[in-house]
N, C-alpha and C. Protein backbone atom coordinates (compact mmCIF):
# COMPACT_ATOMS: atom_id res chain seq x y z
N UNK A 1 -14.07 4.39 -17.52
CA UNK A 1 -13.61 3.80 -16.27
C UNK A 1 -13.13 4.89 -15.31
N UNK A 2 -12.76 6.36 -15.86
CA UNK A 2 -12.17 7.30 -14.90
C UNK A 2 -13.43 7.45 -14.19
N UNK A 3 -14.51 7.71 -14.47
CA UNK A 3 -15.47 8.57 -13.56
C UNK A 3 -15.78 7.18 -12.23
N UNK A 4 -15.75 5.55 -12.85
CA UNK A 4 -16.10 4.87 -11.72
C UNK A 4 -14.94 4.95 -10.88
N UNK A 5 -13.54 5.28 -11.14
CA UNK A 5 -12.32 5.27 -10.26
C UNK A 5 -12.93 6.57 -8.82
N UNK A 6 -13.02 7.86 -9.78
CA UNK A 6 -13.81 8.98 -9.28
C UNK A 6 -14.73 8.62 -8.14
N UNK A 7 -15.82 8.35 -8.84
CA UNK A 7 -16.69 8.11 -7.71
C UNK A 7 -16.01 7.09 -6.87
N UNK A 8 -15.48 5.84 -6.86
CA UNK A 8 -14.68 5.18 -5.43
C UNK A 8 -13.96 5.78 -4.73
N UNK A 9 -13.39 6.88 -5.69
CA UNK A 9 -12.54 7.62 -4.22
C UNK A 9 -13.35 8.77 -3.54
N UNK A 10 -14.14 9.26 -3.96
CA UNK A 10 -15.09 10.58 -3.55
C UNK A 10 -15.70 9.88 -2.29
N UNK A 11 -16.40 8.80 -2.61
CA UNK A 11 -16.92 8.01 -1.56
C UNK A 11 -16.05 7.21 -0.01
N UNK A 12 -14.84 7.38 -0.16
CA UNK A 12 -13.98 7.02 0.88
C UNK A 12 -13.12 7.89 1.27
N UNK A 13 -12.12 7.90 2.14
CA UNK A 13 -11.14 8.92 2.87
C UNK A 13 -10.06 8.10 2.82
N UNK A 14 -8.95 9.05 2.06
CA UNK A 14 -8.00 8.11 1.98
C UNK A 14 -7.10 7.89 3.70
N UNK A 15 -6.56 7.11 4.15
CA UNK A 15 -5.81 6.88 5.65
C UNK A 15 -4.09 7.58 5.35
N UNK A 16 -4.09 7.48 4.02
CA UNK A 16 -2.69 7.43 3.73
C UNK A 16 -2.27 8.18 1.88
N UNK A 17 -1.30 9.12 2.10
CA UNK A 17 -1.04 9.41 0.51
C UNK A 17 0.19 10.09 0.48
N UNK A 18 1.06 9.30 -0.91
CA UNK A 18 2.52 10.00 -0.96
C UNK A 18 2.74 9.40 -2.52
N UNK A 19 3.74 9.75 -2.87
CA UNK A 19 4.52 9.67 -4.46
C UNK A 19 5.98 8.28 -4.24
N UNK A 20 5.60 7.91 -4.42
CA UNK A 20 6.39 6.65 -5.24
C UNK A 20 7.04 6.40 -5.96
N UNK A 21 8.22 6.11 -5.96
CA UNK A 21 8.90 6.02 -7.22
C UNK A 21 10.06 4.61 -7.15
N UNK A 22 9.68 3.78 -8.27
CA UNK A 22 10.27 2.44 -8.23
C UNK A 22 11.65 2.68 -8.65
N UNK A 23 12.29 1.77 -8.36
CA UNK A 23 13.70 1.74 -9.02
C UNK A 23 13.59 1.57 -10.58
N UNK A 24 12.46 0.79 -11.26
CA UNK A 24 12.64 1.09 -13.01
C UNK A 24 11.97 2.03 -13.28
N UNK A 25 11.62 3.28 -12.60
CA UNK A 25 12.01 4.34 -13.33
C UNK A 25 10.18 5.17 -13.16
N UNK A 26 9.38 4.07 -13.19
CA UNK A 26 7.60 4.31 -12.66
C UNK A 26 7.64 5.36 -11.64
N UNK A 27 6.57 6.43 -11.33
CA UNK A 27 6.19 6.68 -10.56
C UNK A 27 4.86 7.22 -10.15
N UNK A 28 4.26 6.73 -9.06
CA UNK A 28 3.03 7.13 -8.74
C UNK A 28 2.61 8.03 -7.42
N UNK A 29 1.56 7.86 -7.58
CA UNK A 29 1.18 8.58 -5.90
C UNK A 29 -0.05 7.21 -5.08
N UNK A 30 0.26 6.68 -4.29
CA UNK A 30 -0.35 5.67 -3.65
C UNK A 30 -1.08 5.75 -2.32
N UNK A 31 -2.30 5.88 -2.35
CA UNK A 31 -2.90 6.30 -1.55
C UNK A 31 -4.06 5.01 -0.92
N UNK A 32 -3.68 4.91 0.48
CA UNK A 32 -4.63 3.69 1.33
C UNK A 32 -5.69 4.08 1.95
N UNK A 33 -6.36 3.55 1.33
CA UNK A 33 -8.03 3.33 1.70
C UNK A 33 -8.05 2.10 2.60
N UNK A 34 -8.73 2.57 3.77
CA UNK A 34 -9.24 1.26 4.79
C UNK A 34 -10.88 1.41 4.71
N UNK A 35 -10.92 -0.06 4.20
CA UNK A 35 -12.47 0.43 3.50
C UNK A 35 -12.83 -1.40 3.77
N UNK A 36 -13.69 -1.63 3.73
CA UNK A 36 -14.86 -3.36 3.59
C UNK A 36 -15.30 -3.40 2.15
N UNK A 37 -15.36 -1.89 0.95
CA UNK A 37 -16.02 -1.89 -0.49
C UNK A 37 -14.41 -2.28 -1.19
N UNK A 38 -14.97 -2.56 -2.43
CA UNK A 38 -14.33 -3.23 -3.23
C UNK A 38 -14.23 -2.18 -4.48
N UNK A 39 -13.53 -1.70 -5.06
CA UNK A 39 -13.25 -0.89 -6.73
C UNK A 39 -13.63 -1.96 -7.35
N UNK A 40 -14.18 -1.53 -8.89
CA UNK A 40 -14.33 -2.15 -9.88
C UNK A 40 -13.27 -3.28 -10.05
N UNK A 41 -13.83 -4.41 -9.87
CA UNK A 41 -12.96 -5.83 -10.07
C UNK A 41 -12.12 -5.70 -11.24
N UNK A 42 -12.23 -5.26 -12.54
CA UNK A 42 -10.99 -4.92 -13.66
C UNK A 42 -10.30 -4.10 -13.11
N UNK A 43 -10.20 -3.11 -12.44
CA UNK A 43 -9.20 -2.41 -11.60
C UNK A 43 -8.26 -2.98 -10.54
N UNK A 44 -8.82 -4.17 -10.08
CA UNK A 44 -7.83 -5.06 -8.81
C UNK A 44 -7.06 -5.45 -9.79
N UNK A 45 -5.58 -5.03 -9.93
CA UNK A 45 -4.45 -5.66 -10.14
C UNK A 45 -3.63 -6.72 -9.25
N UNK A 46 -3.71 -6.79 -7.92
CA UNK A 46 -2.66 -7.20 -7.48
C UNK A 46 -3.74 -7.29 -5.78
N UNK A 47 -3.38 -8.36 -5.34
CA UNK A 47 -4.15 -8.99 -4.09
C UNK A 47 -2.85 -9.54 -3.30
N UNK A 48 -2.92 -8.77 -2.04
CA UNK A 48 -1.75 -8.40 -0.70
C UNK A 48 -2.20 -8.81 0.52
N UNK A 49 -1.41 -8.85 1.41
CA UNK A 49 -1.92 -8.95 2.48
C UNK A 49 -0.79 -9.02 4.00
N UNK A 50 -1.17 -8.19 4.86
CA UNK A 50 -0.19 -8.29 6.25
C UNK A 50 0.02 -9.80 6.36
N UNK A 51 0.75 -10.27 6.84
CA UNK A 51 0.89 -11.54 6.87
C UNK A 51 1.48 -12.01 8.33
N UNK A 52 0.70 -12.54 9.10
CA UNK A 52 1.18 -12.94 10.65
C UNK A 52 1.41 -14.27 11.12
N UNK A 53 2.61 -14.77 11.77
CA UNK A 53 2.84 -16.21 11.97
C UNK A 53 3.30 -15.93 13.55
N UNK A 54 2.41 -16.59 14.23
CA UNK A 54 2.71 -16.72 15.70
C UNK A 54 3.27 -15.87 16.39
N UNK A 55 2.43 -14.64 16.19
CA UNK A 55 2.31 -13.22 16.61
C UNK A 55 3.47 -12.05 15.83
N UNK A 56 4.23 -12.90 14.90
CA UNK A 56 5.02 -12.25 14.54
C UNK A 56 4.41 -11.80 12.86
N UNK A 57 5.03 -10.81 12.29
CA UNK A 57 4.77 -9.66 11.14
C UNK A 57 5.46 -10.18 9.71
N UNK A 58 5.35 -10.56 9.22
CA UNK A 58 6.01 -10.63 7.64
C UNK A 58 6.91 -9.50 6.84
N UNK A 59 7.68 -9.48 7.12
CA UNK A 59 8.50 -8.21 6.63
C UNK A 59 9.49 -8.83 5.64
N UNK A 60 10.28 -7.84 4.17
CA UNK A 60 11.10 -7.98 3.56
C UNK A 60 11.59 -6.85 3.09
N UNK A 61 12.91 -6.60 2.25
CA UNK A 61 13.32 -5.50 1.64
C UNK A 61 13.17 -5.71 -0.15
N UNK A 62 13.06 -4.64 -0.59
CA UNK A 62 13.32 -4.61 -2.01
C UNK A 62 14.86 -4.33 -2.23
N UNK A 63 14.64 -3.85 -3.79
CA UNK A 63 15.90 -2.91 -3.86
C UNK A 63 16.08 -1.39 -3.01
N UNK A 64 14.60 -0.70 -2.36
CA UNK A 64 14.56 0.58 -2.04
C UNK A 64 14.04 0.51 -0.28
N UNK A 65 13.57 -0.11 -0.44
CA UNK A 65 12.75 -0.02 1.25
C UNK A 65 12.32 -1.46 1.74
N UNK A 66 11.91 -1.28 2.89
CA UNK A 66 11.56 -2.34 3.73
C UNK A 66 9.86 -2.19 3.15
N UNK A 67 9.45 -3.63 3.53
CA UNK A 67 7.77 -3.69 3.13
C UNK A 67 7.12 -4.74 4.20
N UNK A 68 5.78 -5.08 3.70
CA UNK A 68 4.92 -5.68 4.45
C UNK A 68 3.64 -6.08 4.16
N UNK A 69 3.78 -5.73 2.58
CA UNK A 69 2.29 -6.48 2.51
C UNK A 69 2.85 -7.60 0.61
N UNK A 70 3.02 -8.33 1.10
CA UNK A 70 3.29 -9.38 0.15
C UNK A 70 2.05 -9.71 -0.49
N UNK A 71 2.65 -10.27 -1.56
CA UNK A 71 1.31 -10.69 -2.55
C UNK A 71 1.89 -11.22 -3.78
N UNK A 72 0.71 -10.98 -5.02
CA UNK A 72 1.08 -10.82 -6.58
C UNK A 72 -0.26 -10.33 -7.02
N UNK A 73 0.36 -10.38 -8.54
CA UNK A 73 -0.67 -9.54 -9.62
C UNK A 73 -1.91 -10.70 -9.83
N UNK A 74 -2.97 -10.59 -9.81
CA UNK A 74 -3.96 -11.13 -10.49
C UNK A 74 -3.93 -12.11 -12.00
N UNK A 75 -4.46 -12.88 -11.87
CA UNK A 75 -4.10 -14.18 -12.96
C UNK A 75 -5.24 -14.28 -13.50
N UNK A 76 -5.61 -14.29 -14.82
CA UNK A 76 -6.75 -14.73 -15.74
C UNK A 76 -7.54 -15.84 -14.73
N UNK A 77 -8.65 -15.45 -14.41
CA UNK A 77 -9.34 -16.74 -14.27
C UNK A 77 -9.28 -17.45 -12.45
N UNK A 78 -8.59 -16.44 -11.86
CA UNK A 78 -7.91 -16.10 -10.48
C UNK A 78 -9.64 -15.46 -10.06
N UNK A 79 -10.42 -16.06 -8.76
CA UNK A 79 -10.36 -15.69 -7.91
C UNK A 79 -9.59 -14.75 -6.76
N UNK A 80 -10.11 -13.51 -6.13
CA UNK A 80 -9.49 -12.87 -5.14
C UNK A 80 -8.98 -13.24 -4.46
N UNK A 81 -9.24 -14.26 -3.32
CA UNK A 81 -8.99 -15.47 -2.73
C UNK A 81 -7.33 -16.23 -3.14
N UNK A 82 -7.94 -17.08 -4.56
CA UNK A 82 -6.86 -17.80 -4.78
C UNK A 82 -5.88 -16.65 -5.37
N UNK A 83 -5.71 -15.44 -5.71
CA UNK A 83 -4.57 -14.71 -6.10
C UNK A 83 -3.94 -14.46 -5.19
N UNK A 84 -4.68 -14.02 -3.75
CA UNK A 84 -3.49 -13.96 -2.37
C UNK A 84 -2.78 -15.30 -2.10
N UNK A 85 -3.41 -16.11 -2.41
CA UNK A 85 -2.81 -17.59 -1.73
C UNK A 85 -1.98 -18.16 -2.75
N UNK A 86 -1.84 -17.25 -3.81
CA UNK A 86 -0.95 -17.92 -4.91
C UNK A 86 0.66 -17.05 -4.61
N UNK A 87 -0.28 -15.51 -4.39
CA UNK A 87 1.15 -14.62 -4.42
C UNK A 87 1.80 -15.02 -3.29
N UNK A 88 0.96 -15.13 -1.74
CA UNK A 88 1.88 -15.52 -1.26
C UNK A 88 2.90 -16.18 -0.66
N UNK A 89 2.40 -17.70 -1.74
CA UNK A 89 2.99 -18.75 -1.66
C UNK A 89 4.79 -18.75 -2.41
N UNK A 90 4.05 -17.62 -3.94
CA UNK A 90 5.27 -17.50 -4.24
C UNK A 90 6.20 -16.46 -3.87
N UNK A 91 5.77 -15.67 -3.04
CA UNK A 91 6.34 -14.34 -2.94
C UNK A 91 7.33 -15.07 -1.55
N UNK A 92 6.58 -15.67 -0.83
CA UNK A 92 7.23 -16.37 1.14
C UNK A 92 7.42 -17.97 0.74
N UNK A 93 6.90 -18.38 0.45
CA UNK A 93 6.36 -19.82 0.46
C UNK A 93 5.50 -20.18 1.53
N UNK A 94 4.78 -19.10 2.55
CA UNK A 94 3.97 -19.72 3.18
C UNK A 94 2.57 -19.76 2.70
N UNK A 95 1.69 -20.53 3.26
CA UNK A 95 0.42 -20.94 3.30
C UNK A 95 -0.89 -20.14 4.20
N UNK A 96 -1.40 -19.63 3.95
CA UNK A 96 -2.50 -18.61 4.37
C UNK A 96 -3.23 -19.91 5.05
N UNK A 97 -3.43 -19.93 6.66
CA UNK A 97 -4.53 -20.49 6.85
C UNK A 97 -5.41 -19.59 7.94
N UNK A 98 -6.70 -20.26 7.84
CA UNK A 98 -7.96 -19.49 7.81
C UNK A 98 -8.37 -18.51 7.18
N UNK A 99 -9.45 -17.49 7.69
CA UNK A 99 -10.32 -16.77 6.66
C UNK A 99 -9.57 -15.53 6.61
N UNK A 100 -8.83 -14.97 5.29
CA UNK A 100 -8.01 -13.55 5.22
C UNK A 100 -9.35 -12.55 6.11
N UNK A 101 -8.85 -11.32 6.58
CA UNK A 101 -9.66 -10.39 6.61
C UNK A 101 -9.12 -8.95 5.83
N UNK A 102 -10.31 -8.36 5.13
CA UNK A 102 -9.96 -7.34 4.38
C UNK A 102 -9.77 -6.22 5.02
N UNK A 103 -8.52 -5.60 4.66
CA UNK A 103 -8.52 -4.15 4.95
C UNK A 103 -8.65 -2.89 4.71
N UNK A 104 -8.54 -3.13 3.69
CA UNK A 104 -8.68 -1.91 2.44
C UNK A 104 -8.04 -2.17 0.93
N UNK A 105 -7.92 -1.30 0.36
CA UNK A 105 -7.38 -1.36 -1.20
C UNK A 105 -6.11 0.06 -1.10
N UNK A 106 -5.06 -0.27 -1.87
CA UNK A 106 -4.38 0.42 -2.25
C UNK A 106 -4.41 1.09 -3.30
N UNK A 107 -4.55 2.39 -3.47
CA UNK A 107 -5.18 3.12 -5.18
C UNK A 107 -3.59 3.59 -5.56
N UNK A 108 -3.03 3.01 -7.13
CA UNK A 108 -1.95 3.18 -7.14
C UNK A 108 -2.26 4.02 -8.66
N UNK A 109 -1.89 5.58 -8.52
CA UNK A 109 -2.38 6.21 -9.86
C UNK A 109 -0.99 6.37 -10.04
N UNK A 110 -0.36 5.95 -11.53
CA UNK A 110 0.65 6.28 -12.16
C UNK A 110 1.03 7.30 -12.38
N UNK A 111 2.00 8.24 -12.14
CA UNK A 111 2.59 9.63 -12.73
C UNK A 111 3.41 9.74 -13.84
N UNK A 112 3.61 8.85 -14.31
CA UNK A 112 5.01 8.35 -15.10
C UNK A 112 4.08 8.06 -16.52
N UNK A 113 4.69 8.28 -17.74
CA UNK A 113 3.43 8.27 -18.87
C UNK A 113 3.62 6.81 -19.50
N UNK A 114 2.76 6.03 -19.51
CA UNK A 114 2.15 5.28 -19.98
C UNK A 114 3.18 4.29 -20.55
N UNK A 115 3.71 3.10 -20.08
CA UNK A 115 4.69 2.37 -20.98
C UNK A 115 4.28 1.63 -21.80
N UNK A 116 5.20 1.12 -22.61
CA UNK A 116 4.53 0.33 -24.12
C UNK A 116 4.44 -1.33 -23.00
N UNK A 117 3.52 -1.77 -24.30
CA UNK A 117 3.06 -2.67 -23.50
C UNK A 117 2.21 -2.86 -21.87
N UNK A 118 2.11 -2.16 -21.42
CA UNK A 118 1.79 -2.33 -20.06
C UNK A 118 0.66 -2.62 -20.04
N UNK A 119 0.52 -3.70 -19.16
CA UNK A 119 -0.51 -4.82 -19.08
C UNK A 119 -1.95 -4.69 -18.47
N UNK A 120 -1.86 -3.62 -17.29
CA UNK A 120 -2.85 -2.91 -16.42
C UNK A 120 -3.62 -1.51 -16.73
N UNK A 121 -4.91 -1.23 -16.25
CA UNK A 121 -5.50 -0.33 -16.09
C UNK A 121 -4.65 0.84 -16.19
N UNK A 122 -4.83 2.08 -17.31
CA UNK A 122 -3.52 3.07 -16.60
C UNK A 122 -4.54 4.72 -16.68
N UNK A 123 -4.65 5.19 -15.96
CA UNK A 123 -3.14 5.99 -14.86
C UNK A 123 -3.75 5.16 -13.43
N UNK A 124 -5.15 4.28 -13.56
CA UNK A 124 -5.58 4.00 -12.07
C UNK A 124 -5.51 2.59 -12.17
N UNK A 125 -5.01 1.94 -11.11
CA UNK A 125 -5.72 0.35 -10.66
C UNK A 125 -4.93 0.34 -9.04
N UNK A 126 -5.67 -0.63 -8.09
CA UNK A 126 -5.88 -1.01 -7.00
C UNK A 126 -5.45 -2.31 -6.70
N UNK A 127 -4.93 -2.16 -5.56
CA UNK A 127 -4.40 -3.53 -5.09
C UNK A 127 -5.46 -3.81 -3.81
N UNK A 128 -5.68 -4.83 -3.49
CA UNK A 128 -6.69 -5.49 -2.73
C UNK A 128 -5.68 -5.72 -1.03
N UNK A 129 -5.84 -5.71 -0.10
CA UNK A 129 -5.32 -5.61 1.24
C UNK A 129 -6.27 -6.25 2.10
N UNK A 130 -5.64 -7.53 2.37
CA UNK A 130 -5.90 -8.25 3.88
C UNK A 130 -4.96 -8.52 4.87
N UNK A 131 -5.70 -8.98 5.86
CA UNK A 131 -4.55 -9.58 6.77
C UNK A 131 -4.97 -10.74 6.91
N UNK A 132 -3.77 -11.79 7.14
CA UNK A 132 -3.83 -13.29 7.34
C UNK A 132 -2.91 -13.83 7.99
N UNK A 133 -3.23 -14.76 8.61
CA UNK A 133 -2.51 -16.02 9.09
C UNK A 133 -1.43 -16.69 7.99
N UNK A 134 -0.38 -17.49 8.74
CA UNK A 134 0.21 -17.82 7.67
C UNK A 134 0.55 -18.86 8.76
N UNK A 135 0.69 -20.56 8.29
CA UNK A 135 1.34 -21.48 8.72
C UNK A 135 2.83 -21.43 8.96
N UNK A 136 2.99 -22.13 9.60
CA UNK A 136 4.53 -22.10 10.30
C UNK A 136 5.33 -22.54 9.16
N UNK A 137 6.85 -22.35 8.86
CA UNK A 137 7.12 -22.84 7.58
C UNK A 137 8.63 -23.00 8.21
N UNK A 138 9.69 -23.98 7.54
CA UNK A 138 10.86 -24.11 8.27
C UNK A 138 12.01 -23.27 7.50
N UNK A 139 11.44 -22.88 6.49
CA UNK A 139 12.68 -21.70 6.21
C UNK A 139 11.71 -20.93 4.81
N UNK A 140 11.49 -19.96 5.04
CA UNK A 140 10.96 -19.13 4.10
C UNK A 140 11.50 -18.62 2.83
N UNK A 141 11.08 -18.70 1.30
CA UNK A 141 11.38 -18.29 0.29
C UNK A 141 11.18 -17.55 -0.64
N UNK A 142 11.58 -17.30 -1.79
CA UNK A 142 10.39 -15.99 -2.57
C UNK A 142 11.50 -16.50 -4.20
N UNK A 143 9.95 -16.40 -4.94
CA UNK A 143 10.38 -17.29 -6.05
C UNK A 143 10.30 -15.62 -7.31
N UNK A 144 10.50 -14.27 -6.18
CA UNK A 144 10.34 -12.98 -6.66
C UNK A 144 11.31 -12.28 -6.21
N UNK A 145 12.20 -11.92 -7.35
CA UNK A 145 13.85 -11.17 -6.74
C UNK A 145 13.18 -10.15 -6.40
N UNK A 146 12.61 -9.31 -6.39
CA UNK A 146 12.08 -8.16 -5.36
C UNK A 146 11.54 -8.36 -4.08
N UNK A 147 11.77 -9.26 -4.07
CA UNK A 147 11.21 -9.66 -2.01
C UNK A 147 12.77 -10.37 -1.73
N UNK A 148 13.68 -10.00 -1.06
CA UNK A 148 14.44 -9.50 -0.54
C UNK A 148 14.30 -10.21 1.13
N UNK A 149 15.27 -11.13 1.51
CA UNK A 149 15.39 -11.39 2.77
C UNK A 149 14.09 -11.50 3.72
N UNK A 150 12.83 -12.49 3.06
CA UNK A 150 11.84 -12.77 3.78
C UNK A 150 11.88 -12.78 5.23
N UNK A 151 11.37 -12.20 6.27
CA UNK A 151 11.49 -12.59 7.43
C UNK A 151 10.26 -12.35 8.53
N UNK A 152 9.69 -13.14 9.63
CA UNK A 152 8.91 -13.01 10.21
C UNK A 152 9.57 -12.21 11.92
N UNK A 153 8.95 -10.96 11.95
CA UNK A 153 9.74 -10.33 13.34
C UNK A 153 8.42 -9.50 14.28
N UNK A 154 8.93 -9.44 15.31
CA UNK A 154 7.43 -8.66 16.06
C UNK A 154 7.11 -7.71 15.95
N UNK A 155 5.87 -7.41 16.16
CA UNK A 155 4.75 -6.46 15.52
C UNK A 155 5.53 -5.13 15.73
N UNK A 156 6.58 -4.98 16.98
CA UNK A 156 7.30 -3.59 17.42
C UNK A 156 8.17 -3.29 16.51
N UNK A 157 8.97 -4.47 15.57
CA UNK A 157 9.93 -4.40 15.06
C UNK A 157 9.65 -4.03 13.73
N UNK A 158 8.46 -4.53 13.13
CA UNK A 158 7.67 -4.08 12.11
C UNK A 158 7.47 -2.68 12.19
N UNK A 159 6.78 -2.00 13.24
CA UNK A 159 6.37 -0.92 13.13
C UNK A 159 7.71 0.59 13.28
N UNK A 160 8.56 -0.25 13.68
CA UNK A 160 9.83 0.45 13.84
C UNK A 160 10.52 0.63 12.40
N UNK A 161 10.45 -0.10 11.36
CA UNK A 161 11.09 0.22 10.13
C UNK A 161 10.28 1.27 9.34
N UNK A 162 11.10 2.09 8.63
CA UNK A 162 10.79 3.37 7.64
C UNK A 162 10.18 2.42 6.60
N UNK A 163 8.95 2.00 6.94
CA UNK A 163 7.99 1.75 5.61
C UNK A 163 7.70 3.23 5.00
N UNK A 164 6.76 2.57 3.98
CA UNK A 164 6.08 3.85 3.18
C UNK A 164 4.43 4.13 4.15
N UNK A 165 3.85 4.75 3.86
CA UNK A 165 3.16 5.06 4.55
C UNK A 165 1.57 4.71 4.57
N UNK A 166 1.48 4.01 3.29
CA UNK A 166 0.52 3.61 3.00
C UNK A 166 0.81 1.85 3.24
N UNK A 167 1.80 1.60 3.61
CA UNK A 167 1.79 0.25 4.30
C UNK A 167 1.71 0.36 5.88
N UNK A 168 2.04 1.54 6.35
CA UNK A 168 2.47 1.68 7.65
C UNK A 168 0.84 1.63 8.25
N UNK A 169 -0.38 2.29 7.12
CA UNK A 169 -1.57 2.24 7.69
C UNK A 169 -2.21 0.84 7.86
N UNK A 170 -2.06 0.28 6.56
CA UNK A 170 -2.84 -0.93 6.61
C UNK A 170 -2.00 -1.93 7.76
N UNK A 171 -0.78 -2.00 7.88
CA UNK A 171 -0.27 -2.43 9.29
C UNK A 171 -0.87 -2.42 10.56
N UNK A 172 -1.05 -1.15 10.71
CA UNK A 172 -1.99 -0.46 11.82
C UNK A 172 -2.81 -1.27 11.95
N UNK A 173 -3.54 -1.23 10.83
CA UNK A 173 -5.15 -1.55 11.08
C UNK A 173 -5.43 -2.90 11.11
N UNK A 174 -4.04 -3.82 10.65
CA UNK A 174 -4.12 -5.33 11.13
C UNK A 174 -3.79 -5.67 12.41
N UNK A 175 -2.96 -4.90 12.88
CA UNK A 175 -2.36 -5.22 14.11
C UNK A 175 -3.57 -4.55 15.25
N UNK A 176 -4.47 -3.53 14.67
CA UNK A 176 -5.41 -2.97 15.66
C UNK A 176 -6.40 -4.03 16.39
N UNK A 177 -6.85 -5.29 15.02
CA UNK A 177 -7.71 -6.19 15.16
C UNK A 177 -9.18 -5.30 15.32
């Protein structure tokens, strides 16, 4: 599986690349690809997406930083599709309507050695990146203690917070249209 990771990235330019490091202790280097191709489907872990409600941006905090592309991990038997509309029902409680558009993939290579149990592709797997619509909702929720004070704010106000940088691109490139 390394050499097909290989060749997906040889073949694209990354927009974005820096080192990561979660509060439990993981760390990677995460690098955004704005791309229309797809990585090897066993490699999509986790399907994201900018998220826009009546011109306004989807933003939340973790424990470490502000973010912007909500989602979840991929589910047995999950469609691409239905894994965004699952994560980010549970991640906001809103509802994706109309057709997501893709933006790229996030390549998230682990630096941190290998934990027991761990469920994903390792040292490489990819998160999937669209942007979407999201229905109006009367108070927003997240059924995920790491999403942190859900909130919808304008595109200026979005682009004004110290994201990471590989969100800051795929932002860009939703808000570019």
């Amino acid at each position: 599986m390394e050499r097909t990771v290989a060749a997906f990235l040889r073949d694209h330019r990354p927009s974005s690349r820096e080192p990561i490091a979660w509060s439990n202790g993981l760390s990677f280097e995460f690098t955004s690809i704005l791309t229309k191709d797809l990585p090897p489907l066993p490699l999509i872990t986790s399907v994201r997406a900018i998220l826009e409600c009546n011109g306004e941006v989807l933003v939340f905090e973790d424990d470490l930083a502000p973010h912007v592309i909500p989602g979840g991990h991929r589910e047995n038997g999950e469609s691409l599709l239905e894994s965004l509309e699952r994560g980010i029902r549970e991640e906001t409680g809103c509802r994706i309507t109309g057709a997501p558009r893709q933006l790229g993939v996030l390549h998230l290579r682990m630096l941190s050695p290998k934990p027991e149990r761990h469920p994903y592709a390792y040292p490489d797997n990819f998160w999937l990146i669209y942007a979407a619509s999201a229905l109006a909702v009367a108070e927003l929720s997240s059924q995920d203690a790491r999403v942190q004070r859900p909130r919808f704010v304008p595109a200026d106000a979005a682009l004004a917070l110290a994201l990471p940088a590989a969100e800051r691109a795929f932002l860009n490139a939703a808000l570019a249209r």
